[in-house]
N, C-alpha and C. Protein backbone atom coordinates (compact mmCIF):
# COMPACT_ATOMS: atom_id res chain seq x y z
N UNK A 1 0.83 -1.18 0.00
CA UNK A 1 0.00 0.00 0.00
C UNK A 1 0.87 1.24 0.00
N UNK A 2 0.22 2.06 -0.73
CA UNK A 2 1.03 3.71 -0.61
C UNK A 2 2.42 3.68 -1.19
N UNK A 3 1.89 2.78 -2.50
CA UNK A 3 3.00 3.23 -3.73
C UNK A 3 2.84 3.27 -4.92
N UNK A 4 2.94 4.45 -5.52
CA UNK A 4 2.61 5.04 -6.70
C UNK A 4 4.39 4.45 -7.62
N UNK A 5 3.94 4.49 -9.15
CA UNK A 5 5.13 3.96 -9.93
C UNK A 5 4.78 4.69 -11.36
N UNK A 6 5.69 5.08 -12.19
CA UNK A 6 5.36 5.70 -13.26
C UNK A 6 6.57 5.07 -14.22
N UNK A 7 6.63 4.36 -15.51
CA UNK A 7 7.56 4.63 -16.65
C UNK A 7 7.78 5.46 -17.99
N UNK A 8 8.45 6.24 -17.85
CA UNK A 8 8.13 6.95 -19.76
C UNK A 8 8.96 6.61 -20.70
N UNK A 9 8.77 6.71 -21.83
CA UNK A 9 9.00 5.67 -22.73
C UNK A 9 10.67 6.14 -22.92
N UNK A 10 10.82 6.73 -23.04
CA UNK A 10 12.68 7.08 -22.82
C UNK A 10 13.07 6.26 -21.92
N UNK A 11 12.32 5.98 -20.78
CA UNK A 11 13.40 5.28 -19.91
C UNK A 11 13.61 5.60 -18.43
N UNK A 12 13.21 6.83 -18.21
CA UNK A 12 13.21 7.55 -17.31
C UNK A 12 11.85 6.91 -16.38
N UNK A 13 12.27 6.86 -14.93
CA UNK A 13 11.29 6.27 -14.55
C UNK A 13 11.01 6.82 -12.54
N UNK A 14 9.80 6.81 -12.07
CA UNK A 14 9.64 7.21 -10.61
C UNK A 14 9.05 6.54 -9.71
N UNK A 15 9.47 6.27 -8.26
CA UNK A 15 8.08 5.42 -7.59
C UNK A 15 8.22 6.00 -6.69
N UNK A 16 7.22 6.09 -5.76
CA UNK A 16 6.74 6.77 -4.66
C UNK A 16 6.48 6.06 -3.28
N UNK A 17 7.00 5.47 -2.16
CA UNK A 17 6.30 5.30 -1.11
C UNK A 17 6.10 6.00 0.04
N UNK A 18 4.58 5.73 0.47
CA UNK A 18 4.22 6.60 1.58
C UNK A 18 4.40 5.87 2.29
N UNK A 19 5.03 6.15 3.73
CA UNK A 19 5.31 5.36 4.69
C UNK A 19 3.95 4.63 5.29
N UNK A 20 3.20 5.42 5.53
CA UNK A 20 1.68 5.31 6.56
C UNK A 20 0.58 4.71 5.69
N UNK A 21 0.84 4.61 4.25
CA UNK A 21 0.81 3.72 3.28
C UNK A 21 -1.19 4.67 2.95
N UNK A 22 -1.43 5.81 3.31
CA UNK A 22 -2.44 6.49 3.21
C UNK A 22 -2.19 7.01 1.79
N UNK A 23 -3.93 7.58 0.84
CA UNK A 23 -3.77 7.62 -0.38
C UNK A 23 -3.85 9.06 -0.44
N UNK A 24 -3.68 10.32 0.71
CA UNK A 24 -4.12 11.31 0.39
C UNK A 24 -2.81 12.13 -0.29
N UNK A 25 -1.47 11.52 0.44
CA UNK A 25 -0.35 12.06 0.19
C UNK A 25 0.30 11.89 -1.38
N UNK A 26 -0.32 10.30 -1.59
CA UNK A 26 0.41 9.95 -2.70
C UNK A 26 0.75 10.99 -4.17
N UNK A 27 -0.89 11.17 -4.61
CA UNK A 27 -1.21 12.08 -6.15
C UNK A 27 -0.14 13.30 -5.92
N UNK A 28 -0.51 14.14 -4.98
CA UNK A 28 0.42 15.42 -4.66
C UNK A 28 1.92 14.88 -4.81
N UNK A 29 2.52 13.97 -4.21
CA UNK A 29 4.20 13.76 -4.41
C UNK A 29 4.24 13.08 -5.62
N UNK A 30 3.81 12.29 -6.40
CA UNK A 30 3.47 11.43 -7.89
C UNK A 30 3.59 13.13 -8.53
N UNK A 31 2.70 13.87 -8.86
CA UNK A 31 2.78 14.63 -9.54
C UNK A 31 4.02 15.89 -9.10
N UNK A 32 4.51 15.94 -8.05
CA UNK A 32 6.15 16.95 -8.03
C UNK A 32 7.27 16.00 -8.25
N UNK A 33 7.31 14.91 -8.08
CA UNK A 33 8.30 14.05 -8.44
C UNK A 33 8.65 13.96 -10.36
N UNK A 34 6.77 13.98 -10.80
CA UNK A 34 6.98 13.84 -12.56
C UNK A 34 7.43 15.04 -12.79
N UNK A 35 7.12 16.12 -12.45
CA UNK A 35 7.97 17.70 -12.44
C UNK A 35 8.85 17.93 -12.59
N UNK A 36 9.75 17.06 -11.36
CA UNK A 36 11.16 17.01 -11.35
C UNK A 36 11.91 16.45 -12.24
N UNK A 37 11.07 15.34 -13.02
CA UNK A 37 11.66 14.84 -14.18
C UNK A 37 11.46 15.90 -15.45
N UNK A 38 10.98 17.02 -15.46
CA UNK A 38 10.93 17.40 -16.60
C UNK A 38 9.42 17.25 -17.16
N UNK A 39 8.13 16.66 -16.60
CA UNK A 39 7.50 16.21 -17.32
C UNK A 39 6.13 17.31 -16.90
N UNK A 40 5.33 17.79 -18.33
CA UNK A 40 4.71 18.85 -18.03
C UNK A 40 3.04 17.99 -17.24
N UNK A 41 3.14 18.57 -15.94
CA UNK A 41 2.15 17.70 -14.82
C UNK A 41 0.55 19.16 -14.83
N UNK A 42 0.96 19.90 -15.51
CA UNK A 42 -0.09 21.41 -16.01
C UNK A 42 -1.78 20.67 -15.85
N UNK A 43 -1.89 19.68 -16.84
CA UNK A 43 -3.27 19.27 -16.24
C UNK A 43 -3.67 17.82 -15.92
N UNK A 44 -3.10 17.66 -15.42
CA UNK A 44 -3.02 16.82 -14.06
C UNK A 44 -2.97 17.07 -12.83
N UNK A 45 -2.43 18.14 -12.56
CA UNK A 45 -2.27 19.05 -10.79
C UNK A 45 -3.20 18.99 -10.21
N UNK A 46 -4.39 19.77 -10.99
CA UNK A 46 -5.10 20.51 -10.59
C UNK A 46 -6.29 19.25 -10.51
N UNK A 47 -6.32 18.33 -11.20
CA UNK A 47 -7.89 16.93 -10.94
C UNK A 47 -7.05 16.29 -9.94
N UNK A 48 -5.92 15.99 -9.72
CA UNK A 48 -5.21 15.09 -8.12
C UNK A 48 -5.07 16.15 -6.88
N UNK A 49 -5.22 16.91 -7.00
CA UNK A 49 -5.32 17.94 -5.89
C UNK A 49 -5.95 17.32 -4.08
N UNK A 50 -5.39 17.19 -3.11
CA UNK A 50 -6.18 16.82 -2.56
C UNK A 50 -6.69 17.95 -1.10
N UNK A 51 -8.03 17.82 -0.87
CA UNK A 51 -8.40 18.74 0.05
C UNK A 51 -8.16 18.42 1.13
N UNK A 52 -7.97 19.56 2.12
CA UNK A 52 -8.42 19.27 3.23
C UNK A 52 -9.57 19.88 4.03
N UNK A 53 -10.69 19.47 4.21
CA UNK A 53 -11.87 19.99 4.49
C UNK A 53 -12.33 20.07 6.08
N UNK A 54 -12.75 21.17 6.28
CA UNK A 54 -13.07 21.50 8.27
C UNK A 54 -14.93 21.90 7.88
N UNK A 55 -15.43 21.18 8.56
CA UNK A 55 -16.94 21.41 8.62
C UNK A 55 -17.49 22.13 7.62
N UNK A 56 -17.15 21.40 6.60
CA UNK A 56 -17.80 20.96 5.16
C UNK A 56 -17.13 22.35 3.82
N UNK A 57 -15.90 23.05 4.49
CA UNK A 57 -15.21 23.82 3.69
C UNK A 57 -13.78 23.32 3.57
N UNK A 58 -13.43 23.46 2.48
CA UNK A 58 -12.18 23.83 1.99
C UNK A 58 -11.28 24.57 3.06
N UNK A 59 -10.35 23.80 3.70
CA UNK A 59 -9.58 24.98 4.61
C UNK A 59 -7.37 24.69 4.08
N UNK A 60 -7.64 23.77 3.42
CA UNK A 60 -6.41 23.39 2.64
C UNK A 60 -6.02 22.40 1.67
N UNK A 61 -4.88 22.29 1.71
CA UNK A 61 -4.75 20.96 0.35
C UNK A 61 -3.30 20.55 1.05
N UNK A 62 -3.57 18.85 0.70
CA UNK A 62 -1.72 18.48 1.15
C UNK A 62 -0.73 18.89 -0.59
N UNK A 63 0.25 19.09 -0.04
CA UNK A 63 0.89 19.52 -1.60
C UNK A 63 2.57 19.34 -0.92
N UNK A 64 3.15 18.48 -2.12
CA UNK A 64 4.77 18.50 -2.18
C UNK A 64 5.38 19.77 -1.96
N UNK A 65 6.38 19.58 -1.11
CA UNK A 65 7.26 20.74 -0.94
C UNK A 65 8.51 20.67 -1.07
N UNK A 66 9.63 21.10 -1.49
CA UNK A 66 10.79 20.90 -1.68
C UNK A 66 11.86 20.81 -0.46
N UNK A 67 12.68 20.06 0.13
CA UNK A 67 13.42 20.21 1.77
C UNK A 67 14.15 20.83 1.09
């Protein structure tokens, strides 16, 4: 559980594990990781987006960050 994997046809390739093996983290680091490869993630971001919701609003989103 809580691993995302991607190949592109060059060769170039990414996998992802979440430790806590939860699916909210995954899409958000899957899509900054394909970034990092170079690969345009423009509309894709924005449909894997994930919320975080407080009594039935929008109050954030988890999203990759760079250390």
């Amino acid at each position: 559980e809580g691993v995302f994997a991607a190949a592109m046809p060059d060769g170039r390739a990414v996998a992802v594990k979440i430790a806590d093996g939860a699916n909210r983290a995954r899409p958000p680091v899957m899509v900054a990781a394909l970034a990092r490869l170079g690969i345009d993630v423009s509309t894709v971001a924005p449909v894997v987006e994930e919320k975080i919701m407080g009594h039935g609003q929008q109050v954030g989103t988890v999203r990759a960050i760079a250390p």
